[in-house]
Structure formats: C-alpha cells, structure tokens
C-alpha atoms as a PDB file:
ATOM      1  CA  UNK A   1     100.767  99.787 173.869  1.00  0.00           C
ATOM      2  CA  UNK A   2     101.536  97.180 171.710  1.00  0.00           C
ATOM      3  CA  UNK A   3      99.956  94.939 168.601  1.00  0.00           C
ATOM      4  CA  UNK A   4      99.777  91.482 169.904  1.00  0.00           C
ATOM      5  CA  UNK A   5      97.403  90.125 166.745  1.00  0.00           C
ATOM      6  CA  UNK A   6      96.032  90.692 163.067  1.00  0.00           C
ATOM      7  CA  UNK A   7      94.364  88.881 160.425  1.00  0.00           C
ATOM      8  CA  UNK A   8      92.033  89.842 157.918  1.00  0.00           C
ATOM      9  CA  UNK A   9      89.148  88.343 159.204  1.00  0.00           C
ATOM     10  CA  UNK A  10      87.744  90.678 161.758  1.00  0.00           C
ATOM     11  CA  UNK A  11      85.811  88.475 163.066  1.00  0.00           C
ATOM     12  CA  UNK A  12      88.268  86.262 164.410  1.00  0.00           C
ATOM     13  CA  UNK A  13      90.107  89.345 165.564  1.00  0.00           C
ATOM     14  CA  UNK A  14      86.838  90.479 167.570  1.00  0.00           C
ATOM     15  CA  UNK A  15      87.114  86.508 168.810  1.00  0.00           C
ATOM     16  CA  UNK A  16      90.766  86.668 170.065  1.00  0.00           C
ATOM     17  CA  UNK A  17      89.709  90.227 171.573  1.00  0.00           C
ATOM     18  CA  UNK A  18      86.913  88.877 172.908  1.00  0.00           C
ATOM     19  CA  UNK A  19      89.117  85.843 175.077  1.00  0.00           C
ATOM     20  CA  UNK A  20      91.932  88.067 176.006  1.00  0.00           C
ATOM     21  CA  UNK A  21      89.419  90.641 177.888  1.00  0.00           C
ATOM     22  CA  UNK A  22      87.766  87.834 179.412  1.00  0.00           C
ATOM     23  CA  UNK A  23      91.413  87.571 181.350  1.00  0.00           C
ATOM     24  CA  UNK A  24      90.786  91.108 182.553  1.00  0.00           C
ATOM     25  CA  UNK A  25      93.379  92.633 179.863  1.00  0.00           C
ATOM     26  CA  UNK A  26      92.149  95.651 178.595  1.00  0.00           C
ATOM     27  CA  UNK A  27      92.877  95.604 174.443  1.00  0.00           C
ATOM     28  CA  UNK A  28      91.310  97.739 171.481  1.00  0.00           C
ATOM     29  CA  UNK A  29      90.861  97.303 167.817  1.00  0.00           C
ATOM     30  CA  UNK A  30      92.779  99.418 165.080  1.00  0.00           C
ATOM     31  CA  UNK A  31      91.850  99.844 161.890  1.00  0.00           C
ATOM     32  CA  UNK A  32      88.388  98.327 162.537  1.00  0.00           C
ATOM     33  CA  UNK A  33      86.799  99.835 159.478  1.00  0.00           C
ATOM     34  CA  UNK A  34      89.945 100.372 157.511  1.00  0.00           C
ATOM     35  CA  UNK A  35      89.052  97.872 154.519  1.00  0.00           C
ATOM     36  CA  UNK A  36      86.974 100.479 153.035  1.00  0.00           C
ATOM     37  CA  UNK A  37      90.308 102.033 151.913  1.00  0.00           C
ATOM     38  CA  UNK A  38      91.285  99.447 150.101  1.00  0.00           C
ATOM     39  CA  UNK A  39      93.080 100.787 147.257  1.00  0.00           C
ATOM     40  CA  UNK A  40      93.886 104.090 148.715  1.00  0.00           C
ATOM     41  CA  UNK A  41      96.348 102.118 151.211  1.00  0.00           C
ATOM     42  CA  UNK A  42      97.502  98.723 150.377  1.00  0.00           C
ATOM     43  CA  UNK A  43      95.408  95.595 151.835  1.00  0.00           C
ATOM     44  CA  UNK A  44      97.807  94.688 154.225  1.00  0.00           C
ATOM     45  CA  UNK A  45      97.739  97.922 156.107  1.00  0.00           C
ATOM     46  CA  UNK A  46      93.986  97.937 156.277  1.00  0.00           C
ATOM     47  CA  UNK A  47      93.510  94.007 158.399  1.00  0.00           C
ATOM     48  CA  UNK A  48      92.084  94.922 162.086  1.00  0.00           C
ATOM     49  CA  UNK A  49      95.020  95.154 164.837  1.00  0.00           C
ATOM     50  CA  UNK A  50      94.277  93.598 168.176  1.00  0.00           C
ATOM     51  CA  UNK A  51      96.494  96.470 170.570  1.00  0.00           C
ATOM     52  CA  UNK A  52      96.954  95.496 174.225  1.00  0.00           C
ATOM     53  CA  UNK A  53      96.648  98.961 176.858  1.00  0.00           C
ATOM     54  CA  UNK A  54      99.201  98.377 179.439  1.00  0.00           C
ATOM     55  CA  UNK A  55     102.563  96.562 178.363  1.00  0.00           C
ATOM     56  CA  UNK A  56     103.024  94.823 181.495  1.00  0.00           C
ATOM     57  CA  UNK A  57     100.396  92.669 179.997  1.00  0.00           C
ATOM     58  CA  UNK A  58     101.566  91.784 176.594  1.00  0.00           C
ATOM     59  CA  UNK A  59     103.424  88.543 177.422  1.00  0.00           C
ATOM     60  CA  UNK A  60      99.945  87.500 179.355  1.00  0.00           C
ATOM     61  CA  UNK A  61      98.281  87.666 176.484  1.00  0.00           C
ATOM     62  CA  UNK A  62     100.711  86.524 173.699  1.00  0.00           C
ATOM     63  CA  UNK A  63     100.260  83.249 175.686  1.00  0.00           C
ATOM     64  CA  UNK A  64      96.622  83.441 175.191  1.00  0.00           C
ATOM     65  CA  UNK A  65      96.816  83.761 171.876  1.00  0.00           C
ATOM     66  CA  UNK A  66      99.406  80.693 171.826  1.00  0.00           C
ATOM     67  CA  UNK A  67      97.302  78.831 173.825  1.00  0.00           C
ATOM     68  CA  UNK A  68      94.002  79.371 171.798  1.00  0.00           C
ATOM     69  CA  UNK A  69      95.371  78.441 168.710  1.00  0.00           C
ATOM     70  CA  UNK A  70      97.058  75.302 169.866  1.00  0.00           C
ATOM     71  CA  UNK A  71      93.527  74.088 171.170  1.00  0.00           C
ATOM     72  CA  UNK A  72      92.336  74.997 167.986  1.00  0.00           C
ATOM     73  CA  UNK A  73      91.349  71.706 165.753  1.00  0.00           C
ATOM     74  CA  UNK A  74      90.467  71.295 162.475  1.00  0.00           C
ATOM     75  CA  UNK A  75      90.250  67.805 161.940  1.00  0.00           C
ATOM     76  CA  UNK A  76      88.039  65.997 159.549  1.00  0.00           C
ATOM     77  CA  UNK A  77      85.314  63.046 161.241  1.00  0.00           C
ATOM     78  CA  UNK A  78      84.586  60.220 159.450  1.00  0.00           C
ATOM     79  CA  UNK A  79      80.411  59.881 159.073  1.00  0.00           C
ATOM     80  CA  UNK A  80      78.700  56.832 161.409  1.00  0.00           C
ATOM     81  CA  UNK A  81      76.290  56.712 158.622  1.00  0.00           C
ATOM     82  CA  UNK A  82      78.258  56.531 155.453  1.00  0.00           C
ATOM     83  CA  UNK A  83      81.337  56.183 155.933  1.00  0.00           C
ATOM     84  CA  UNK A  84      82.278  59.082 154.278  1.00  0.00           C
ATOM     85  CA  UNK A  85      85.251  62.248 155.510  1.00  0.00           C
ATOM     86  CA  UNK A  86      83.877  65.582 155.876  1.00  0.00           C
ATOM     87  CA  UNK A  87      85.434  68.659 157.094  1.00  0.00           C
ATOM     88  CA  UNK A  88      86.048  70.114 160.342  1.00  0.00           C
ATOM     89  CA  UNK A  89      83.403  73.118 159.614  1.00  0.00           C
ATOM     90  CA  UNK A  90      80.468  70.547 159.045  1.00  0.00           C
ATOM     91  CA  UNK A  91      77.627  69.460 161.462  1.00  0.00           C
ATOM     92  CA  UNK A  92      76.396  67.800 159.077  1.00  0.00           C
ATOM     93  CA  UNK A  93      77.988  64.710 156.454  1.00  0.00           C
ATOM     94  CA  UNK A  94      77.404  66.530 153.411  1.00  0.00           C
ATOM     95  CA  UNK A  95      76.923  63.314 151.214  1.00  0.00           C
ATOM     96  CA  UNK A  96      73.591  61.893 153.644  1.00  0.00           C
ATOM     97  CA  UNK A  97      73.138  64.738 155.878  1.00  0.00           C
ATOM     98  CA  UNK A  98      73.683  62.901 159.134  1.00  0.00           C
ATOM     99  CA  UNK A  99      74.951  64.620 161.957  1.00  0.00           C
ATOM    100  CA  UNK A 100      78.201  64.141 163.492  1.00  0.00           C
ATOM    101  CA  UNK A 101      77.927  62.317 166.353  1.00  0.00           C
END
C-alpha cells in the first residue's frame, strides 16, 4: 500500500478517490475523521490520505491524479453582458447576475 494523495479538503480527496476507483483501482481513505484531533496531533498529520491497495497500481493512478489536475482550469470569463471578469467558481457575473454563457 501506498499514499498516492492528501489535502485538507476532504472533499476533494473523496473526488480524486472517487476518479481513481472509477479506473477499477481499489484505494481507501486514512485519517477520514482525523481533524477532530486537531490539537492533540498537529494539523498536518490529521488531512485525509488517499492509500492505493495493490502497488502494482500506484503508477496507474499517480497518472490519474496528473492527468486530472492538468485538465483542471481555473480561468476567469469575461461577462457578455457587462463586460466585466469574474472568477472561475461563478455561474453567475456577480456585478449583473448574468450567466456565463
């Protein structure tokens, strides 16, 4: 076994999970509901491990997790509407409430 990914945000470790068994790899989540301890163990040591089962398939899904995050964009778009930059994260221009089209 071996830790192919960890962030704080367990939800994007439950996302990266999520695409790497969709490959047929079988992974698991450590320290899932470790952030309680916070302050007992250091922060660091309490973020959510993505583990992969069988080693022959750690390489597989290193690339998966390359590949994800490469396709990953946070751009800004420019509004139709006002003209005005909004972020990546928006559906909607947050100065006239248009939506990105």
């Amino acid at each position: 076994m071996k830790m192919v990914y960890s962030n704080e945000n367990s939800f994007l470790v439950n996302n990266v999970k999520n695409i790497i068994e969709a490959q047929g790899i079988q992974v698991f989540i450590k320290n899932e509901y470790a952030q309680g301890a916070v302050g007992e163990i250091s922060a660091f040591d309490s973020w959510p491990e993505l583990w992969v089962v069988n080693d022959s398939d750690v390489k597989q899904a290193e690339l998966i997790i390359k590949t994800n995050q490469n396709q990953t964009s946070y751009t800004q778009w420019i509004c139709n509407n006002c003209c005005e930059s909004n972020d990546a994260s928006f559906e909607l221009c947050w100065k006239c409430q248009k939506e990105n089209t």
